[in-house]
Protein backbone atom coordinates (compact mmCIF):
# COMPACT_ATOMS: atom_id res chain seq x y z
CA UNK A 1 27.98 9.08 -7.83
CA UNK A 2 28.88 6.00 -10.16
CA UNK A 3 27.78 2.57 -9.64
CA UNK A 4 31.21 1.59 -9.15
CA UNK A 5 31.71 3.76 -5.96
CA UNK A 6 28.34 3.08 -4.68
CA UNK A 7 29.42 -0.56 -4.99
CA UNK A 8 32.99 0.11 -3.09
CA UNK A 9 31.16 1.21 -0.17
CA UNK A 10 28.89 -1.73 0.32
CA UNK A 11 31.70 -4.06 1.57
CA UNK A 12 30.49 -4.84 4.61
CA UNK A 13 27.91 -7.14 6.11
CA UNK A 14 24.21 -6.25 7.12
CA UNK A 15 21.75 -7.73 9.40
CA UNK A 16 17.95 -7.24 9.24
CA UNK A 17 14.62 -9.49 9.93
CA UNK A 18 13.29 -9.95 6.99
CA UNK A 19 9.97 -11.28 8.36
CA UNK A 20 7.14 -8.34 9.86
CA UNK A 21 8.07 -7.69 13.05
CA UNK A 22 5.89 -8.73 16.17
CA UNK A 23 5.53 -11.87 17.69
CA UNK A 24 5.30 -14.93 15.92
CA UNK A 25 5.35 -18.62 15.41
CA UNK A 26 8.53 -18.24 13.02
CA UNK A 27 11.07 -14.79 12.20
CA UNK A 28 14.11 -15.17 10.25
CA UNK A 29 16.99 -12.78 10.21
CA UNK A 30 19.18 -12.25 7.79
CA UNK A 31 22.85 -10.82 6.81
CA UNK A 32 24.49 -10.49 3.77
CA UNK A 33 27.89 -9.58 2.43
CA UNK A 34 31.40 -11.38 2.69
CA UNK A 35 31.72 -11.67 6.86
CA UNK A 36 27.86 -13.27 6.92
CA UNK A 37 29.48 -17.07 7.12
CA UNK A 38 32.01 -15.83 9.48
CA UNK A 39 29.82 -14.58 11.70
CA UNK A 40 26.53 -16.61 12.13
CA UNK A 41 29.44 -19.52 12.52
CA UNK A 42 31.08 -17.72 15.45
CA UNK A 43 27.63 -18.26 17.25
CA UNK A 44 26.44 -21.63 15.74
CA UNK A 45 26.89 -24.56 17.23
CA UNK A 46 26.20 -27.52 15.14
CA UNK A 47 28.57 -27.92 11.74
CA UNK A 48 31.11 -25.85 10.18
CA UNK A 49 28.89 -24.00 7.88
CA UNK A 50 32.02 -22.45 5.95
CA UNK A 51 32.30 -26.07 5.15
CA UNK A 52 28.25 -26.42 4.15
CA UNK A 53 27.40 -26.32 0.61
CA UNK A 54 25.12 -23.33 -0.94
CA UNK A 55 21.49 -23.75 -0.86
CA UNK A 56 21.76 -26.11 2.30
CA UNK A 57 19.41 -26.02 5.74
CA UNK A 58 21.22 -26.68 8.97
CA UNK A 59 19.56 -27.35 12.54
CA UNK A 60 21.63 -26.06 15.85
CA UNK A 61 21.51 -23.32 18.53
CA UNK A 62 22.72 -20.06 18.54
CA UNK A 63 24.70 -19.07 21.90
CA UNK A 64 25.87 -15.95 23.63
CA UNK A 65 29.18 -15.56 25.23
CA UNK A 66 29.30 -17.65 27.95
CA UNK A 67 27.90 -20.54 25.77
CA UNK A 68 24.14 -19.48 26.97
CA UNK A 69 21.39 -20.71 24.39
CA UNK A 70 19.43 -18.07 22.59
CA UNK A 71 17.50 -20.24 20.82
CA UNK A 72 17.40 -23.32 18.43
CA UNK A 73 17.43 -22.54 15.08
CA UNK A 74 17.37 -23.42 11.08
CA UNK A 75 20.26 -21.78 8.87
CA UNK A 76 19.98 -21.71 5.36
CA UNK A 77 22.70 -20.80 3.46
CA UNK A 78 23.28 -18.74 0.00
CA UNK A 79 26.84 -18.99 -1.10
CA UNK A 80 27.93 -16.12 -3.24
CA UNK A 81 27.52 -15.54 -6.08
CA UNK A 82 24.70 -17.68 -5.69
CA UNK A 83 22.14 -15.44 -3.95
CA UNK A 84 19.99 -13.01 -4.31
CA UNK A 85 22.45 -10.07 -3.44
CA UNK A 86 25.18 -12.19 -5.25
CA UNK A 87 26.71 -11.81 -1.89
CA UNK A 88 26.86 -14.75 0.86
CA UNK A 89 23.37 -14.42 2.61
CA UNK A 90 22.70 -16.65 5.62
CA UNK A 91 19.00 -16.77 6.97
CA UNK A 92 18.21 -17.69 10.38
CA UNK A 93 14.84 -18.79 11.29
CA UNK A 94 14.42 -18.78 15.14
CA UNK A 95 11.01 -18.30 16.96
CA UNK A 96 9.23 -15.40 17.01
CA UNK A 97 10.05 -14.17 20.36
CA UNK A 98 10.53 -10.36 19.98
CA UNK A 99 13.59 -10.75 22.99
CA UNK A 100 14.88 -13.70 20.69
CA UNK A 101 15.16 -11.88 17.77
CA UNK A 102 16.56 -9.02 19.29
CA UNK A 103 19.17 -10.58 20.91
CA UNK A 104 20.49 -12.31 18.17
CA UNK A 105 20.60 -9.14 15.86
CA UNK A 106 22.75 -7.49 18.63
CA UNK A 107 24.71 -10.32 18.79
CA UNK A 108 25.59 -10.51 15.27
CA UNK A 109 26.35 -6.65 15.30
CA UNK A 110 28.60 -7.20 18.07
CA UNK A 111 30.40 -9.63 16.23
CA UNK A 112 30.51 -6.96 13.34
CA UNK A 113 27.55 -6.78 11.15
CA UNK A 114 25.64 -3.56 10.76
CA UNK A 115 22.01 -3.02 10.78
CA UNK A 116 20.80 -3.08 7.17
CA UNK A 117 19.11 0.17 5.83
CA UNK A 118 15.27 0.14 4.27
CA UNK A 119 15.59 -1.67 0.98
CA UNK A 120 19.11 -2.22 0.93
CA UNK A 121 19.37 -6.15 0.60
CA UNK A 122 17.75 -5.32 -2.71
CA UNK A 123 20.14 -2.65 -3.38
CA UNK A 124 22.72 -5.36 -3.23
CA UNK A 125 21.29 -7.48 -5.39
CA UNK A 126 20.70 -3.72 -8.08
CA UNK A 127 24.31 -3.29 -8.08
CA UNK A 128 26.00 -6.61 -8.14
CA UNK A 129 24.06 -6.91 -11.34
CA UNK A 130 21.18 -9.52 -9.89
CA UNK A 131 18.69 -7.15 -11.13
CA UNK A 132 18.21 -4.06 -13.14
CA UNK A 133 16.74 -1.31 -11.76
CA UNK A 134 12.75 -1.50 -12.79
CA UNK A 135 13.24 -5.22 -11.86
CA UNK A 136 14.24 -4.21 -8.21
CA UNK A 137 11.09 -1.48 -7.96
CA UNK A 138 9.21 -4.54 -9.21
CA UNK A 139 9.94 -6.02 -5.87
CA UNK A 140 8.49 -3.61 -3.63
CA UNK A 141 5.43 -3.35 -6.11
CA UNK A 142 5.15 -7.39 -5.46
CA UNK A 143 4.96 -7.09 -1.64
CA UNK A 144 2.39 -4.41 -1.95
CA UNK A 145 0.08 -6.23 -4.09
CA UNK A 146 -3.25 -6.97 -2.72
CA UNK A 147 -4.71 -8.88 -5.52
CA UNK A 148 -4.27 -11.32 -8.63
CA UNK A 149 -3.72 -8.53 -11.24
CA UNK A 150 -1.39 -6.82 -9.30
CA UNK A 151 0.58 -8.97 -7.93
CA UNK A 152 0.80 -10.85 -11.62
CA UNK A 153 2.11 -6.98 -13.10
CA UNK A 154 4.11 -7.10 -10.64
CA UNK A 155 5.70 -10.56 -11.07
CA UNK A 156 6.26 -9.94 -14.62
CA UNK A 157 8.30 -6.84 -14.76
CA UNK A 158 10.49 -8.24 -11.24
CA UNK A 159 11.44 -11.12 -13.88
CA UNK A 160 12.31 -8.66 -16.87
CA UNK A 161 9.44 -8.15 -19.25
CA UNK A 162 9.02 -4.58 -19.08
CA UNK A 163 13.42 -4.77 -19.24
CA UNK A 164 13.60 -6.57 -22.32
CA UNK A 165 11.73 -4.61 -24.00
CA UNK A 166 13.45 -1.50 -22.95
CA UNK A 167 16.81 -3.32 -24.20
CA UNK A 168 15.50 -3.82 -27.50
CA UNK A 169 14.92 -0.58 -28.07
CA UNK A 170 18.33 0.85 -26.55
CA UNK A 171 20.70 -1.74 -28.62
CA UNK A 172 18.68 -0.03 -31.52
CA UNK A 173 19.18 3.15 -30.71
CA UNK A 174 22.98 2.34 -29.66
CA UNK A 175 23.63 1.21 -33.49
CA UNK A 176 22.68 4.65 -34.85
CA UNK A 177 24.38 6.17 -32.56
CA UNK A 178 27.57 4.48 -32.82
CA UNK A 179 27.22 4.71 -36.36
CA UNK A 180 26.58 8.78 -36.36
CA UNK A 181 29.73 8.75 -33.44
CA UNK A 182 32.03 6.84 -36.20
CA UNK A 183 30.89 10.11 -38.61
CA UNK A 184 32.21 12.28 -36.39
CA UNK A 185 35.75 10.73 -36.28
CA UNK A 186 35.72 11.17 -40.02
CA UNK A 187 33.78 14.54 -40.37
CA UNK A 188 36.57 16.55 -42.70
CA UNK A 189 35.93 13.87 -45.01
CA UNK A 190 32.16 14.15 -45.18
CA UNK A 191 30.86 10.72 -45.12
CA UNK A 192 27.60 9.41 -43.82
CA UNK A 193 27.81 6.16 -42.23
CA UNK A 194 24.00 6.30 -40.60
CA UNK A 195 21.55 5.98 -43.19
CA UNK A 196 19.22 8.98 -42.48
CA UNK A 197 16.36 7.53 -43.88
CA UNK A 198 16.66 4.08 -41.76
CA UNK A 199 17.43 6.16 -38.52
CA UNK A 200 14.10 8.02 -39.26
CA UNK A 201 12.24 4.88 -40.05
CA UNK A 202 13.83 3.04 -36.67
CA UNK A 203 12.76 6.39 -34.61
CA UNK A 204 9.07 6.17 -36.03
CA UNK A 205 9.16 2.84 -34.58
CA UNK A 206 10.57 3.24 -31.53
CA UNK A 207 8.04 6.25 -30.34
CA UNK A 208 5.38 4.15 -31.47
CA UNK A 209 6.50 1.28 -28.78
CA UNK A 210 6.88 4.41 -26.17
CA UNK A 211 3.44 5.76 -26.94
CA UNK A 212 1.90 2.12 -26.38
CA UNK A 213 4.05 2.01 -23.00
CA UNK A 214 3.14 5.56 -21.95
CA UNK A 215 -0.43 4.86 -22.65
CA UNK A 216 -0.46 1.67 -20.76
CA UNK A 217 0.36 3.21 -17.33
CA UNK A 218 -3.06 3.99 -17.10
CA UNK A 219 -4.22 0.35 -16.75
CA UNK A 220 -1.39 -0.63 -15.03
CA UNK A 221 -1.80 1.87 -12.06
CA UNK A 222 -5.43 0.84 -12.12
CA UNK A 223 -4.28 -2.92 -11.55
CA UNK A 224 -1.18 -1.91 -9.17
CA UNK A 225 -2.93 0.16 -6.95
CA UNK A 226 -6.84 0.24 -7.64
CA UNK A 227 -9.41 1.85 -9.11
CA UNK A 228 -10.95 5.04 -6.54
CA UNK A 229 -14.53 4.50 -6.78
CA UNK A 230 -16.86 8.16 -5.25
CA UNK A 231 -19.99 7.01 -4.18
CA UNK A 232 -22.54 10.36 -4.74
CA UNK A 233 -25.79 11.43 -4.40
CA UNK A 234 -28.33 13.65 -1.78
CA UNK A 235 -28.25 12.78 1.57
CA UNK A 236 -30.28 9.42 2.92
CA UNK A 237 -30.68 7.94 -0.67
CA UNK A 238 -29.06 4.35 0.53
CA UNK A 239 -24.78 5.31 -0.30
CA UNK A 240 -24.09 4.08 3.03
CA UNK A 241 -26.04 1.23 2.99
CA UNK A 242 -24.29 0.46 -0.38
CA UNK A 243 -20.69 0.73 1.00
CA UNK A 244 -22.22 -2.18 3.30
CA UNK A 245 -23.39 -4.05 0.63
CA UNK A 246 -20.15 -3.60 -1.64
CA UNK A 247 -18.22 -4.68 1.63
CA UNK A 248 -20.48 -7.76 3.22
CA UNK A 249 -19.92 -5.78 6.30
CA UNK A 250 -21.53 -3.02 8.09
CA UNK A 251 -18.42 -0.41 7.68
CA UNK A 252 -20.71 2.68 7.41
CA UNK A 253 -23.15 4.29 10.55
CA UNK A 254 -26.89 4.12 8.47
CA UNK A 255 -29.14 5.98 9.38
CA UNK A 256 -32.49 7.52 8.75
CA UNK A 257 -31.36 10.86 9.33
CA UNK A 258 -30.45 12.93 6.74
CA UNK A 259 -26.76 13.69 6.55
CA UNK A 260 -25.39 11.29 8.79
CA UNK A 261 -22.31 10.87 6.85
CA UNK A 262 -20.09 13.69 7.83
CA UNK A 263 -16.63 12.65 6.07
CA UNK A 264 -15.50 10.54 3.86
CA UNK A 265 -15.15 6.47 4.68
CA UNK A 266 -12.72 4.50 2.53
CA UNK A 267 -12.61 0.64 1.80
CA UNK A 268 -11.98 -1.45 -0.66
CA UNK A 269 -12.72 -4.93 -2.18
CA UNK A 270 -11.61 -7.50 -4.62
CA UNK A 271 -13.30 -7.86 -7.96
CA UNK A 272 -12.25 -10.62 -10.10
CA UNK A 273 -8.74 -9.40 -9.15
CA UNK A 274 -9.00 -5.94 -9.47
CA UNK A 275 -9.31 -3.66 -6.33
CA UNK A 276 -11.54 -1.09 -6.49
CA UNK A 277 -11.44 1.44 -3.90
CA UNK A 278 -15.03 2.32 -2.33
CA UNK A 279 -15.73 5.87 -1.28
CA UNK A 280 -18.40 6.85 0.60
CA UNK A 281 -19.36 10.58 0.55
CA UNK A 282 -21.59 12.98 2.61
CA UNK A 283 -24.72 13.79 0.81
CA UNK A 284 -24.55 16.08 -1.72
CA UNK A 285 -27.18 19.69 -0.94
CA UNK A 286 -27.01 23.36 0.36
CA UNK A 287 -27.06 23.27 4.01
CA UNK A 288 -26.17 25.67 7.00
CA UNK A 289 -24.49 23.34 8.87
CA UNK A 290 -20.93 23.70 9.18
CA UNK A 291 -19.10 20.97 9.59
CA UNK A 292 -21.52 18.70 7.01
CA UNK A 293 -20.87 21.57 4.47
CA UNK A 294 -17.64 20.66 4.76
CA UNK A 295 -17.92 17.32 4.06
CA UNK A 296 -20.01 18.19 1.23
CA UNK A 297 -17.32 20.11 -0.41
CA UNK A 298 -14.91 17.46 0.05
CA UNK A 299 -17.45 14.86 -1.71
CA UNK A 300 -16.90 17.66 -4.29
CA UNK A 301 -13.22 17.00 -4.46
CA UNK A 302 -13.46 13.52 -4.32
CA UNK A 303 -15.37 13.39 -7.13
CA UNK A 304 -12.73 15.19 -9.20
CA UNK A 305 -10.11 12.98 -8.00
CA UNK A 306 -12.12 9.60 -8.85
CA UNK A 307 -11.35 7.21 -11.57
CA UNK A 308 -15.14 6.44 -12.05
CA UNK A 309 -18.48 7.71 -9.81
CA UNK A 310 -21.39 6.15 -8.45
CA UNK A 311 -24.48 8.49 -8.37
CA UNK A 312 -27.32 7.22 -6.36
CA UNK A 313 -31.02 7.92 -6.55
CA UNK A 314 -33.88 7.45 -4.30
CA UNK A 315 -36.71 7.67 -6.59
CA UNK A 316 -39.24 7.92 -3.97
CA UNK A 317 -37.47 11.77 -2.80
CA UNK A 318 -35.86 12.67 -5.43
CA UNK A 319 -37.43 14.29 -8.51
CA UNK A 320 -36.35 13.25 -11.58
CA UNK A 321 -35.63 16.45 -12.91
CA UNK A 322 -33.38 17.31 -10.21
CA UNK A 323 -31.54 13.59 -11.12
CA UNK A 324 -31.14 14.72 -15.00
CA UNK A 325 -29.48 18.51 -13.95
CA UNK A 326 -27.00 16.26 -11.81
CA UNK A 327 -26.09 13.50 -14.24
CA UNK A 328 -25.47 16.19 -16.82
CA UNK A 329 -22.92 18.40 -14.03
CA UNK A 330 -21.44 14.57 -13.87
CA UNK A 331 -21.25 14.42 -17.37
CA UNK A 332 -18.81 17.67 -17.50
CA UNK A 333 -16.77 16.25 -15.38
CA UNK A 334 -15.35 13.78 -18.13
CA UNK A 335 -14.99 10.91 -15.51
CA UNK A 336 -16.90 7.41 -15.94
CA UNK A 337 -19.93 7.36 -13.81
CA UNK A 338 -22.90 4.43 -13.14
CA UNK A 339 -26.42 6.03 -12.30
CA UNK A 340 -27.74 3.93 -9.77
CA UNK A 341 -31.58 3.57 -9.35
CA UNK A 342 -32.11 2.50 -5.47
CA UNK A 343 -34.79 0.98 -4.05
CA UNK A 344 -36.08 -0.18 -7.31
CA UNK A 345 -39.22 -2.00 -5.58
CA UNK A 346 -40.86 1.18 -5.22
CA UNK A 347 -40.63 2.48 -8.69
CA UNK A 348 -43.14 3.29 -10.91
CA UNK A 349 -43.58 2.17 -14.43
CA UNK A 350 -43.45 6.05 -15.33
CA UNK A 351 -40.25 6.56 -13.79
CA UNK A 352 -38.91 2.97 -14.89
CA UNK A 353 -39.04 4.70 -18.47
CA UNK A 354 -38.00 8.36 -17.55
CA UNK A 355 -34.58 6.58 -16.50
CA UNK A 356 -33.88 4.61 -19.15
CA UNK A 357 -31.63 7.03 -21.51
CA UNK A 358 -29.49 7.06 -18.69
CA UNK A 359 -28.72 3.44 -18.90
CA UNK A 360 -29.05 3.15 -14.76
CA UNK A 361 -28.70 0.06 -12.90
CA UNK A 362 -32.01 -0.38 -10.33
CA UNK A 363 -30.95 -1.99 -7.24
CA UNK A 364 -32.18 -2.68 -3.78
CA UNK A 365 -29.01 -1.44 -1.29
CA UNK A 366 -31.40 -2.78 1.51
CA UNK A 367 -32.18 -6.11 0.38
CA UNK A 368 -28.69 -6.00 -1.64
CA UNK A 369 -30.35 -6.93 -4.77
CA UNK A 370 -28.82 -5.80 -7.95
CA UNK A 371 -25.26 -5.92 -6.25
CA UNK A 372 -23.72 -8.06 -8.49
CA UNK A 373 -24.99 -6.45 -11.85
CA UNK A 374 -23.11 -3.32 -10.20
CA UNK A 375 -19.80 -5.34 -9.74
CA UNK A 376 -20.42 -6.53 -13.29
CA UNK A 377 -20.68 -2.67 -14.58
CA UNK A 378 -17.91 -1.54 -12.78
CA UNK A 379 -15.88 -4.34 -14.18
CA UNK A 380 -16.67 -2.80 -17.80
CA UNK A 381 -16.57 0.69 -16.96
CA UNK A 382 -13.19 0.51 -16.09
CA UNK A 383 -12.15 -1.65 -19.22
CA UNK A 384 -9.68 -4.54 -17.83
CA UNK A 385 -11.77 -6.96 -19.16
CA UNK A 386 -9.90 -7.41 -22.58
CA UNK A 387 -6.27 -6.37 -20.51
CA UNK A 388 -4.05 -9.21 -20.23
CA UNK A 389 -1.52 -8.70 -17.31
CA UNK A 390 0.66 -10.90 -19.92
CA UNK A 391 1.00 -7.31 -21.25
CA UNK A 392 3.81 -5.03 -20.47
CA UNK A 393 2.40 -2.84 -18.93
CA UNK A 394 4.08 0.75 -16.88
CA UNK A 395 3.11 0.86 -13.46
CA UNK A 396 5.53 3.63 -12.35
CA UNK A 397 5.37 7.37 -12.54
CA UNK A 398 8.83 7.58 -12.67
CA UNK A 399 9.09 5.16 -15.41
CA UNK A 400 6.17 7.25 -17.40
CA UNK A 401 8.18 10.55 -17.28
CA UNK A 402 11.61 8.36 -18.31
CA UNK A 403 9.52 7.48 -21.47
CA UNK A 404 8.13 10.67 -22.47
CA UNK A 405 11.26 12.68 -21.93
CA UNK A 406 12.55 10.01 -24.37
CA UNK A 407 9.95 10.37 -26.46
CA UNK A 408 10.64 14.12 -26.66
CA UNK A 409 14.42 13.65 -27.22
CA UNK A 410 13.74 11.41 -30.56
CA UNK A 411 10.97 14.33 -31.33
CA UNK A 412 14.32 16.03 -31.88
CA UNK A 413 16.17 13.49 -33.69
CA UNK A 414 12.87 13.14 -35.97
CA UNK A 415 13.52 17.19 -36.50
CA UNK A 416 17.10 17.14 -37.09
CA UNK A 417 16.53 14.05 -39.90
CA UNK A 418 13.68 16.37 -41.44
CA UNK A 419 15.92 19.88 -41.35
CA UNK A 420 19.38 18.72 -41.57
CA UNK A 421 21.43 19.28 -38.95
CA UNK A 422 25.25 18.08 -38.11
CA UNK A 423 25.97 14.87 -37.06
CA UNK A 424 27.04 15.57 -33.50
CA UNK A 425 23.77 17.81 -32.94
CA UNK A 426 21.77 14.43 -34.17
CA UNK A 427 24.37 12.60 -31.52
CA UNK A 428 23.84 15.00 -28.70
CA UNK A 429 20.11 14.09 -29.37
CA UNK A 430 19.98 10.05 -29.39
CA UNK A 431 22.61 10.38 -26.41
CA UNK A 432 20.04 12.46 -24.32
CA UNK A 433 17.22 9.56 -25.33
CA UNK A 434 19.35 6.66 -24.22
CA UNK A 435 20.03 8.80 -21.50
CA UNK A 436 16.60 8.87 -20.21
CA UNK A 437 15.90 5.28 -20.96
CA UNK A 438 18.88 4.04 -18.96
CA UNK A 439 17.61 6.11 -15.75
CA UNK A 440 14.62 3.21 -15.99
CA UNK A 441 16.72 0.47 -15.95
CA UNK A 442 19.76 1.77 -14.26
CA UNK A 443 22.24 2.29 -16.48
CA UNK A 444 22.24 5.79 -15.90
CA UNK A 445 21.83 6.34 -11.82
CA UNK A 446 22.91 9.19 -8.91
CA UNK A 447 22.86 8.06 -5.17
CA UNK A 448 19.63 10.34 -5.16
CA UNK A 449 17.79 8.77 -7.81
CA UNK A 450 18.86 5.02 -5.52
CA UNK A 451 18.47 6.57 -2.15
CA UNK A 452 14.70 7.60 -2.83
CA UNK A 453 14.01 4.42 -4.34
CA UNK A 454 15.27 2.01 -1.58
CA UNK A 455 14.36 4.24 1.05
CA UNK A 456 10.78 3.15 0.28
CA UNK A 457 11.22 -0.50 0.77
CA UNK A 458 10.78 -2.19 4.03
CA UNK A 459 13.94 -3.33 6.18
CA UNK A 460 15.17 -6.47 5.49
CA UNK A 461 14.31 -6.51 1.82
């Protein structure tokens, strides 16, 4: 489906709250599309708001047939094309009355809005041209964020960074191709208007800014959604009393007994504004009971899936020897780990130096000493430190696989240049890699590609 007949059928006006639902202090509600000054006016009763200016606040009441008061209310109006769906949008801000705001919803769909569909406001705003694609996943990424990095990512590709970039790269790809196009229209005459050697040059370029994007989508899904942190070791050597710790809170059951921890518990916390995602694990040993073998097999699996581990000794039961045969199954598992050295007031001077080569970190998860060095390890472990979320920087699957399919279509453009091949086979090529760039941005979109986008969004955004 084009853009253009996706845009025909969004003629008519929606009506959502756009605030979380629940009762509140404040909601506002609001409609968009060319009836949305029509009908809040049919129901206001203070001024002619077709007569109001854009960008103006106006106090009255909203009223059922009959003239009955639903509430009194603030309007704020958006006068197309000055909005963000470049439609007229109209906000109402009642009270948060969850019969309130129902009633006025129905009565604006009785007066012929429809209720909006997840994440189409946004939509809007995508097709009449307010945003580009990317910009308009940047929005959802911007309500999810939970911290400064995030939410600063976020920010910057909703207000185009990651775009322009994208743009320069397409209007330079455009030129070749409109230059190796032009050949085509002359091809019994055999003349070469795209300089082979400058398209090669240009393409060397270009997959060098796609690597540094592709390869940036690993920090920027750490900062968008956080870094998974397993925290490992034998039963009863102080992980739970950690996770409390970490958390200032007492999230996990400690206890003496060996194997308490069953399952997996999950939290996270804020470090210097980067989340990192705390996982404590059942204890890691060979035991007969059932259900904690289980849990010690997903530890197992958790530790796969983590970005970086935590193993925890107790020095005092476990023997060092034991320690080194686990750090070094750790160490095959090619993920970034911190040996932690628990309750460090009962080490020896022996053992102080047998852990040593391991570079461990000797805390006291009781007394929660040594907590901060650990936040201060983790912080370089995951190396954000020298990241600036000034950056562009890919925080979207979807965009990663746009960028290496493009990558792989100038692969073939780099071939064709190298072992010469016609000029619409080198056309086909760059086509297919502005192809994949546009599906980014938008320029290239189905209904299915929009559909599973928006659907993700809340209502009223």
């Amino acid at each position: 489906m084009s853009l253009e007949s996706l845009q025909a059928e969004n003629t008519d006006t929606i009506v959502a709250l756009a605030t979380p639902s629940g009762s509140g202090a404040i909601a506002v509600i609001r409609l968009s599309g060319p009836n949305a000054l029509t009908i809040v006016n049919s129901v206001f009763k203070g001024k002619d708001l077709r007569q109001q200016a854009s960008h103006t606040i106006h106090f009255g009441t909203i009223r059922d047939e009959g003239d009955k008061i639903i509430d009194e209310v603030l309007v704020s109006l958006f006068i197309a094309p000055h909005s963000y769906t470049k439609e007229h949008v109209v906000e109402i801000s009642t009270h948060g009355s969850k019969y309130i705001i129902e009633s006025i919803i129905k009565l604006f769909i009785r007066k012929g809005a429809r209720a909006a569909k997840a994440g189409e406001f946004t939509l809007r705003a995508f097709l009449n041209g307010s945003m580009d694609l990317s910009q308009a996943e940047a929005v959802a990424d911007v309500i999810a964020s939970n911290s400064a990095a995030s939410h600063q990512v976020a920010m910057q590709q909703m207000r185009g960074g990651f775009s322009n970039e994208l743009k320069q790269l397409r209007e330079q790809l455009i030129h070749f191709a409109s230059m190796i196009e032009l050949e085509l229209d002359f091809s019994e005459e055999d003349v070469e208007f795209a300089n082979r050697l400058q398209l090669r040059d240009l393409v060397l370029q270009i997959n060098k800014v796609l690597h540094r994007l592709i390869v940036s989508f690993e920090q920027g899904n750490v900062l968008k959604n956080g870094v998974p942190v397993v925290i490992a070791g034998k039963p009863n050597v102080g992980k739970s009393t950690l996770l409390n710790a970490l958390l200032n809170e007492e999230r996990a059951i400690v206890s003496e007994i060996a194997g308490t921890t069953r399952d997996t518990i999950e939290d996270e916390i804020n470090i210097q504004g980067i989340t990192f995602r705390f996982i404590d694990t059942a204890g890691i040993r060979d035991t007969f009971d059932i259900i904690e073998a289980k849990g010690v097999e997903r530890t197992r699996q958790k530790m796969l899936q983590a970005r970086l581990i935590i193993y925890m000794v107790d020095p005092v039961q476990d023997a060092f020897d034991e320690v080194a045969i686990q750090v070094a199954d750790i160490i095959t598992l090619q993920i970034p780990f911190v040996l932690l050295i628990n309750k460090k007031d009962l080490l020896t001077a022996t053992q102080l130096e047998q852990y040593q080569p391991f570079n461990p970190i000797f805390i006291s998860a009781k007394n929660e000493e040594g907590v901060e060095e650990l936040k201060e390890e983790l912080l370089n472990q995951v190396s954000l430190k020298d990241i600036s979320v000034d950056d562009v920087l890919v925080t979207n699957i979807r965009h990663v696989e746009a960028l290496q399919n493009t990558q792989a279509s100038l692969d073939k453009v780099l071939n064709g240049i190298d072992n010469p091949i016609t000029s619409d086979f080198l056309a086909l090529d760059i086509r297919q890699a502005l192809h994949h760039l546009g599906t980014i941005t938008g320029q290239v979109s189905t209904d299915d590609l929009l559909d599973n986008i928006f659907s993700k969004f809340c209502i009223g955004k």
